[in-house]
Protein backbone atom coordinates (compact mmCIF):
# COMPACT_ATOMS: atom_id res chain seq x y z
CA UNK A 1 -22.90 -8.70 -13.03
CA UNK A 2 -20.47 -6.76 -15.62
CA UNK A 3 -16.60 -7.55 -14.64
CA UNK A 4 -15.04 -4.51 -14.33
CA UNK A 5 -11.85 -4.46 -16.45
CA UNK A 6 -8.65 -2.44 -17.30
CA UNK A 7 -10.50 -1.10 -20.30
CA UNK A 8 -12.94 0.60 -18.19
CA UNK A 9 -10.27 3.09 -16.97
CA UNK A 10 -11.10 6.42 -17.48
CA UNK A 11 -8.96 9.14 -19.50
CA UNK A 12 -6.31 10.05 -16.78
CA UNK A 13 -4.56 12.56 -18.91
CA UNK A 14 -3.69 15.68 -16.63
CA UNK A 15 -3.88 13.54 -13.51
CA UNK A 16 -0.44 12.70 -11.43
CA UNK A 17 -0.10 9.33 -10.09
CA UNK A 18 2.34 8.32 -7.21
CA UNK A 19 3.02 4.45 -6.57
CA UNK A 20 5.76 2.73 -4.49
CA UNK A 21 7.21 0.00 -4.84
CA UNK A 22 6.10 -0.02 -8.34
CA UNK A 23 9.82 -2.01 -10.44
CA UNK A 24 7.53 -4.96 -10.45
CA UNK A 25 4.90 -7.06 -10.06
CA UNK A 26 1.41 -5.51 -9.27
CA UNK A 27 2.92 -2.49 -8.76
CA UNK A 28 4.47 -2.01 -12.22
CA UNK A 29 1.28 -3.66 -13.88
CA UNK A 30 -0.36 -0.56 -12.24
CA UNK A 31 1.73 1.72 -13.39
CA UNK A 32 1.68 0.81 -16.69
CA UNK A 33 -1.56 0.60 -17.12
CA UNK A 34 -2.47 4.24 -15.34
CA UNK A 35 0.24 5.77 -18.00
CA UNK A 36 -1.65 4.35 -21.09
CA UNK A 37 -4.94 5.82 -19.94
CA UNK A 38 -2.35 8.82 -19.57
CA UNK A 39 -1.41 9.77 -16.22
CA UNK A 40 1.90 10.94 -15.23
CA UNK A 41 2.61 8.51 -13.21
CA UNK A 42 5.67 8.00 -10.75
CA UNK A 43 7.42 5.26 -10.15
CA UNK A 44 8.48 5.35 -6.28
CA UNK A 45 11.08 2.34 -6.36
CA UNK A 46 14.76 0.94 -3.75
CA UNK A 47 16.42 0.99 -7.53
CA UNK A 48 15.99 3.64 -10.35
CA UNK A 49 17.76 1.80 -13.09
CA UNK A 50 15.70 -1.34 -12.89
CA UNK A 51 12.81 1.24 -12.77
CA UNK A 52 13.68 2.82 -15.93
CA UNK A 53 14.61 -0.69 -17.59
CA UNK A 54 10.98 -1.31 -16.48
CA UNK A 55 8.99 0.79 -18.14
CA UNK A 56 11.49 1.95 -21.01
CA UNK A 57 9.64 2.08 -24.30
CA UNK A 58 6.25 1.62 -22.81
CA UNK A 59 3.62 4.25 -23.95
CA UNK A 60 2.68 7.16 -21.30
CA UNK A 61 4.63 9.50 -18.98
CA UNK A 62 6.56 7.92 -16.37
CA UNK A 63 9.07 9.29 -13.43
CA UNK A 64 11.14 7.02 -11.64
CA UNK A 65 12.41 8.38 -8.50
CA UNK A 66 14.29 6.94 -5.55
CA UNK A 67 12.20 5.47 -2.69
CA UNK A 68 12.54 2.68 -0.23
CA UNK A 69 9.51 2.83 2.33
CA UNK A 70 11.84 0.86 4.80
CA UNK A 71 13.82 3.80 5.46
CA UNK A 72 12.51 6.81 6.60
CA UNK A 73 15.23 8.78 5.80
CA UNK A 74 14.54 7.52 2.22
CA UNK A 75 10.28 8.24 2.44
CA UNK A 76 11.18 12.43 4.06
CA UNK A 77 13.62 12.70 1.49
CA UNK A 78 11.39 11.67 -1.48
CA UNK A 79 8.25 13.63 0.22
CA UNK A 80 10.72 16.79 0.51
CA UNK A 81 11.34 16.83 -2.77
CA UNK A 82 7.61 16.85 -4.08
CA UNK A 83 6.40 19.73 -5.31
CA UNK A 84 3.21 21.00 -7.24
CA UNK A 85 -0.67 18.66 -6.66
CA UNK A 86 -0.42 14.83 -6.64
CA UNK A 87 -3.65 13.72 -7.91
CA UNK A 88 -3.52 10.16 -6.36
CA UNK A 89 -1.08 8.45 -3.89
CA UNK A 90 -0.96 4.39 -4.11
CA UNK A 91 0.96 2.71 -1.00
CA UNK A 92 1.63 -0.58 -3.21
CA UNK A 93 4.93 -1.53 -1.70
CA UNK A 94 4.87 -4.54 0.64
CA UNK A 95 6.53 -7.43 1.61
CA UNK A 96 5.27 -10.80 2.87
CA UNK A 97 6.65 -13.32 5.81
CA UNK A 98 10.31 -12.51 5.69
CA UNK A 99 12.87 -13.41 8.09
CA UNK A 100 13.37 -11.17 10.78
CA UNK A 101 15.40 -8.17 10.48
CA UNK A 102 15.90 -4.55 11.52
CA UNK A 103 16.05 -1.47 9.58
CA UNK A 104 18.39 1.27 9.50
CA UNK A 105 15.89 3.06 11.78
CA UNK A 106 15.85 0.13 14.04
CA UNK A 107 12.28 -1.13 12.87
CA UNK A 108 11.32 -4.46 12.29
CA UNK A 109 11.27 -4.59 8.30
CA UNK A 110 8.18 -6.09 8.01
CA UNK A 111 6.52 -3.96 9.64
CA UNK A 112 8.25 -1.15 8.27
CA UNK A 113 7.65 -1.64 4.37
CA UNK A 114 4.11 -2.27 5.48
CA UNK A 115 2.76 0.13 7.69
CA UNK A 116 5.26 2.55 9.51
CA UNK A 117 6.83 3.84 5.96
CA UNK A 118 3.48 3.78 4.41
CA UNK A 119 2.14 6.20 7.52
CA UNK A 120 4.68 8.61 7.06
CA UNK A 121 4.78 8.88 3.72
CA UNK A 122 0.93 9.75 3.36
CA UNK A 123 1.09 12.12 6.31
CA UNK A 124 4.38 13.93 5.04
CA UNK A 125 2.61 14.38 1.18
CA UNK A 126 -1.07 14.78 2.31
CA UNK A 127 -0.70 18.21 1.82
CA UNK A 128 -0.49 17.82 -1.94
CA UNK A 129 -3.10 15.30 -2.54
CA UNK A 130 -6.04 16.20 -4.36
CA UNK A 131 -8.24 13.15 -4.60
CA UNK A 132 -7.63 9.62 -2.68
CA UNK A 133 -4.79 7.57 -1.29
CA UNK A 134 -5.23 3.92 -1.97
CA UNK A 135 -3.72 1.20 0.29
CA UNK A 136 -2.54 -2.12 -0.67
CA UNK A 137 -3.87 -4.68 2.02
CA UNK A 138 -4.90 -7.70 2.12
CA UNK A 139 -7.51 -10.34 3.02
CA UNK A 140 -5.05 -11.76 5.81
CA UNK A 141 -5.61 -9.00 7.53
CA UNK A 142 -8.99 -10.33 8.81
CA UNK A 143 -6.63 -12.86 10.94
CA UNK A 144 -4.20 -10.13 12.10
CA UNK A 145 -4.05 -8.43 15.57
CA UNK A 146 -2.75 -5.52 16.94
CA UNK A 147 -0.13 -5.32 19.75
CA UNK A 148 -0.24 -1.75 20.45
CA UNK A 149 2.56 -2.46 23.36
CA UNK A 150 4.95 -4.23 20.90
CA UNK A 151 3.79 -2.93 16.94
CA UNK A 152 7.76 -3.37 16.57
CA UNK A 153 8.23 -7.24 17.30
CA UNK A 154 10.83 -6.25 20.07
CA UNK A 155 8.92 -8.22 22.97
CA UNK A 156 7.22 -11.03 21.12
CA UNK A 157 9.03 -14.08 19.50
CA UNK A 158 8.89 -13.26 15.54
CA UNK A 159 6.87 -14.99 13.15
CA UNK A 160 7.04 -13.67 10.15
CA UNK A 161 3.34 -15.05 8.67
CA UNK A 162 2.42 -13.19 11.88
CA UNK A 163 3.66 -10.20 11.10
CA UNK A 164 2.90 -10.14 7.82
CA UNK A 165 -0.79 -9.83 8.99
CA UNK A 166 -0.54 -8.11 11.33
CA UNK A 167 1.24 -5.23 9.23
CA UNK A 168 -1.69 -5.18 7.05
CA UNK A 169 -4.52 -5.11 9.64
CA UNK A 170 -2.66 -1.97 10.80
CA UNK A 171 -2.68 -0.74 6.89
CA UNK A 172 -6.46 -1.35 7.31
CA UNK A 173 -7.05 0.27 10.53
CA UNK A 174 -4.90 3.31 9.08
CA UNK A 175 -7.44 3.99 6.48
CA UNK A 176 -9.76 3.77 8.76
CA UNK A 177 -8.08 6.36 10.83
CA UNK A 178 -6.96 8.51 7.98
CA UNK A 179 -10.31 9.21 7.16
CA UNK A 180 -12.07 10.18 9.36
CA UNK A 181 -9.46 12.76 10.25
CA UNK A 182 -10.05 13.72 6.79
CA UNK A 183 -13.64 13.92 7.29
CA UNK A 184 -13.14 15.71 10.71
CA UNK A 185 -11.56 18.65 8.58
CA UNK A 186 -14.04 18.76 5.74
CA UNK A 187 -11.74 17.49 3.28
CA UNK A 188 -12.41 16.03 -0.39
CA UNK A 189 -9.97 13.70 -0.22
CA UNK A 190 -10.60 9.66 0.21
CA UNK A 191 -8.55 7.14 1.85
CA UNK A 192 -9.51 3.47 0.23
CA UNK A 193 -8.35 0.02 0.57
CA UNK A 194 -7.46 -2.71 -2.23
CA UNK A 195 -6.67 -6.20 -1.78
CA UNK A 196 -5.61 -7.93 -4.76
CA UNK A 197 -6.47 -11.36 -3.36
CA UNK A 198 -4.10 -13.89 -3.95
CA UNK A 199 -2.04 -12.70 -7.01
CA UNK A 200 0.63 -14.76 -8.15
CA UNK A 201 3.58 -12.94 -7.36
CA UNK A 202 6.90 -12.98 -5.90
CA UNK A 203 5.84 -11.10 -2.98
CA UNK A 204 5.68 -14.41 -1.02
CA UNK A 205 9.09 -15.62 -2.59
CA UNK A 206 10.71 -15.41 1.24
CA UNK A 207 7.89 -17.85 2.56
CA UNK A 208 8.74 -21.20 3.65
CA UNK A 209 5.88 -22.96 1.79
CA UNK A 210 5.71 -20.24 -0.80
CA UNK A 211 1.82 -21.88 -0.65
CA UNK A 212 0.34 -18.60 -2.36
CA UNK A 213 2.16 -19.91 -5.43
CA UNK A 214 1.19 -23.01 -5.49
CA UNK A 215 -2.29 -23.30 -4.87
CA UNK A 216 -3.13 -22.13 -8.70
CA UNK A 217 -7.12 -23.47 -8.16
CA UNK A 218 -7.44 -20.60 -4.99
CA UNK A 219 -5.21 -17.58 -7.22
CA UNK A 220 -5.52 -14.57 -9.30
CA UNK A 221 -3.30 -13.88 -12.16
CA UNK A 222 -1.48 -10.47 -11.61
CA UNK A 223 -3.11 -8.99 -13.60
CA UNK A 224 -6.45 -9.56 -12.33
CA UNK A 225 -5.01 -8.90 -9.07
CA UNK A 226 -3.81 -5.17 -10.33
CA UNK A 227 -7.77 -4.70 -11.35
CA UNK A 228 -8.50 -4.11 -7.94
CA UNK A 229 -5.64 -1.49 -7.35
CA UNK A 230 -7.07 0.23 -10.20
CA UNK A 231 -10.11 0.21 -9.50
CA UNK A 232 -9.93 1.98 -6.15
CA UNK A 233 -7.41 4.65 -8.10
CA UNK A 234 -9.72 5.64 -10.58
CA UNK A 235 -13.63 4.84 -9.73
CA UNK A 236 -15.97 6.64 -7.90
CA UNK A 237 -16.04 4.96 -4.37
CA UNK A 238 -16.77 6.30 -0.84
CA UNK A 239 -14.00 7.07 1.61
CA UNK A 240 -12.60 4.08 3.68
CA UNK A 241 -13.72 1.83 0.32
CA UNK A 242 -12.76 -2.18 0.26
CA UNK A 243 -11.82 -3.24 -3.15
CA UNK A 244 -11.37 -6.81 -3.48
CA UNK A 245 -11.63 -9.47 -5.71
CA UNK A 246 -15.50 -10.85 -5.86
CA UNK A 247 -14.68 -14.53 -6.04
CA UNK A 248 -15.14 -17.26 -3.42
CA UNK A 249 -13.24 -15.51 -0.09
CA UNK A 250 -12.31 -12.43 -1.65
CA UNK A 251 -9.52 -14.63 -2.91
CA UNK A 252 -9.72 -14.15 -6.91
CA UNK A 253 -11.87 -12.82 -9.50
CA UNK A 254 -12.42 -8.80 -11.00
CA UNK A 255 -13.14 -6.19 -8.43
CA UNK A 256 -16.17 -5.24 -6.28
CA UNK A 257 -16.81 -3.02 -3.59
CA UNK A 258 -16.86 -4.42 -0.10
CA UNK A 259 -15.75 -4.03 3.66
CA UNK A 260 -12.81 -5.31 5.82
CA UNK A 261 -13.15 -7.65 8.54
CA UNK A 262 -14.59 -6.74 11.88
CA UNK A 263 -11.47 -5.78 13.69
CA UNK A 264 -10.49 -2.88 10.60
CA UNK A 265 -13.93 -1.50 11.46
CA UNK A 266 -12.65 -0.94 14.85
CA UNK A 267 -12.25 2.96 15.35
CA UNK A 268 -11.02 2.87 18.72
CA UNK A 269 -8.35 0.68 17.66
CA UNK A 270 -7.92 2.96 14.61
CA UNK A 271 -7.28 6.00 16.95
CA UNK A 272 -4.89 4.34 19.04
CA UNK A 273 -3.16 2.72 16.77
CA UNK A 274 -2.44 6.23 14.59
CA UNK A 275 -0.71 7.51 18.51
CA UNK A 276 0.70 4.43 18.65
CA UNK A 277 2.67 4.61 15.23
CA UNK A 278 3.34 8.56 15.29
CA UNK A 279 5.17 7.88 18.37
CA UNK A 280 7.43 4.93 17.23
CA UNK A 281 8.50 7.01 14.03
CA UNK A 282 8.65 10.16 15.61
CA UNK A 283 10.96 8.44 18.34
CA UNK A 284 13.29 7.23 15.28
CA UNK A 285 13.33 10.75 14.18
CA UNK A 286 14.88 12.13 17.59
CA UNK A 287 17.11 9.51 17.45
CA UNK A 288 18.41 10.56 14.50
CA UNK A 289 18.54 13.66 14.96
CA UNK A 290 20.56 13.04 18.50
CA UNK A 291 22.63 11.22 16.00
């Protein structure tokens, strides 16, 4: 089987890219490589000078604008400010088993980089996108679960491994969602899924083993782990697509097209889960505005 690679990338020239948390890491090896097949492509990061630092001098057109998914005063404000078609939207920004904390919407972090930003981003810029949205996930979330009654961690004792797979079973179950509402309305545009595997990042700096790390043997490099990011931003694939690595567990390797685990195939869950989160940030949106 031919390994799909970043050389494979179409010409992108004409095409407008959107990716969060994209200063480093995966996200920034994504971005770079979608501007040298030429996209415009935007650089939704918490800091704009260590975004421009970034990518100064590299070849391609980049934008760098202010964004921290956390804060949904900061996602409305960046989604405002859009104007014109945005060819392809890439929810990259995540973080992984943190301590427990609160945002300034009174959300547990976690879950708010994760999912909760994510689902009000796409749903505030939908209107603009002309092809796909691709969601960053991961193969933990075949061991995540969904507390509908507490999505926030206000009930439950925290754990932040927990969490952290929890928050992407619901980034799962959101694509899921996502398109078939899509569907519903007869609309061109996909909603797909990539897991990098285990890429050796810092995403899992704030872990107490930091075991992702450190177990080289069961790892992909980052940038093999960007392949599959890529690969559900640029090539033809179905709506509700799983890109993953094709190595032993999904873990590592180049990219191939497969499905999530048996509870993101759940479309009941999927339904509920989409009230579920559209009340919790709508309810931090009258509280603000009561503010």
């Amino acid at each position: 089987m031919t390994k799909w690679t970043e050389n494979e990338l179409p010409d992108l020239t004409g095409r407008t890219v959107v990716i969060t948390g994209a200063g480093r890491g995966l996200g920034l090896l994504t971005a770079r490589a979608l501007a040298r097949a030429g996209a415009r492509t935007v650089l939704g990061v918490r800091d704009v000078g260590k975004g421009r630092r970034a990518v100064a001098g590299l070849p391609g057109t980049f934008d760098v604008r202010p964004l921290d998914v956390a804060d949904l005063g900061s996602v409305r404000a960046f989604a405002d400010a859009w104007t014109g078609d945005l060819d392809v939207l890439i929810n990259n920004a995540g973080v992984m088993d943190i301590p427990a904390a609160r945002t300034a919407d009174g959300f547990d972090r976690q879950t708010a980089t994760n999912h909760l930003g994510p689902f009000v981003l796409t749903n505030s810029l939908l209107g603009h996108v002309t092809d796909r949205v691709v969601h960053v996930t991961s193969q933990l979330h075949r061991q995540g679960r969904i507390d509908l009654a507490d999505l926030d961690w206000r009930t439950r004792r925290y754990r932040g491994m927990a969490a952290y797979r929890d928050s992407k079973l619901a980034v799962v179950l959101f694509s899921l969602e996502l398109q078939r509402r899509l569907d519903a309305r007869g609309s061109v545009v996909r909603s797909v899924l990539a897991s990098p595997g285990i890429a050796r990042t810092g995403l899992a700096a704030h872990s107490r083993s930091n075991i992702v790390n450190r177990v080289r043997f069961l790892t992909n490099p980052p940038e093999l782990g960007a392949l599959s990011v890529l690969y559900a931003a640029t090539q033809d694939v179905p709506g509700n697509a799983y890109v993953g690595p094709g190595g032993l567990g999904g873990l590592r390797g180049h990219p191939v097209v497969g499905r999530p685990g048996r509870n993101g195939r759940d479309e009941v869950l999927a339904g509920r889960l989409w009230e579920a989160t559209a009340d919790l940030v709508g309810s931090a949106s009258r509280r603000a505005g009561a503010g």
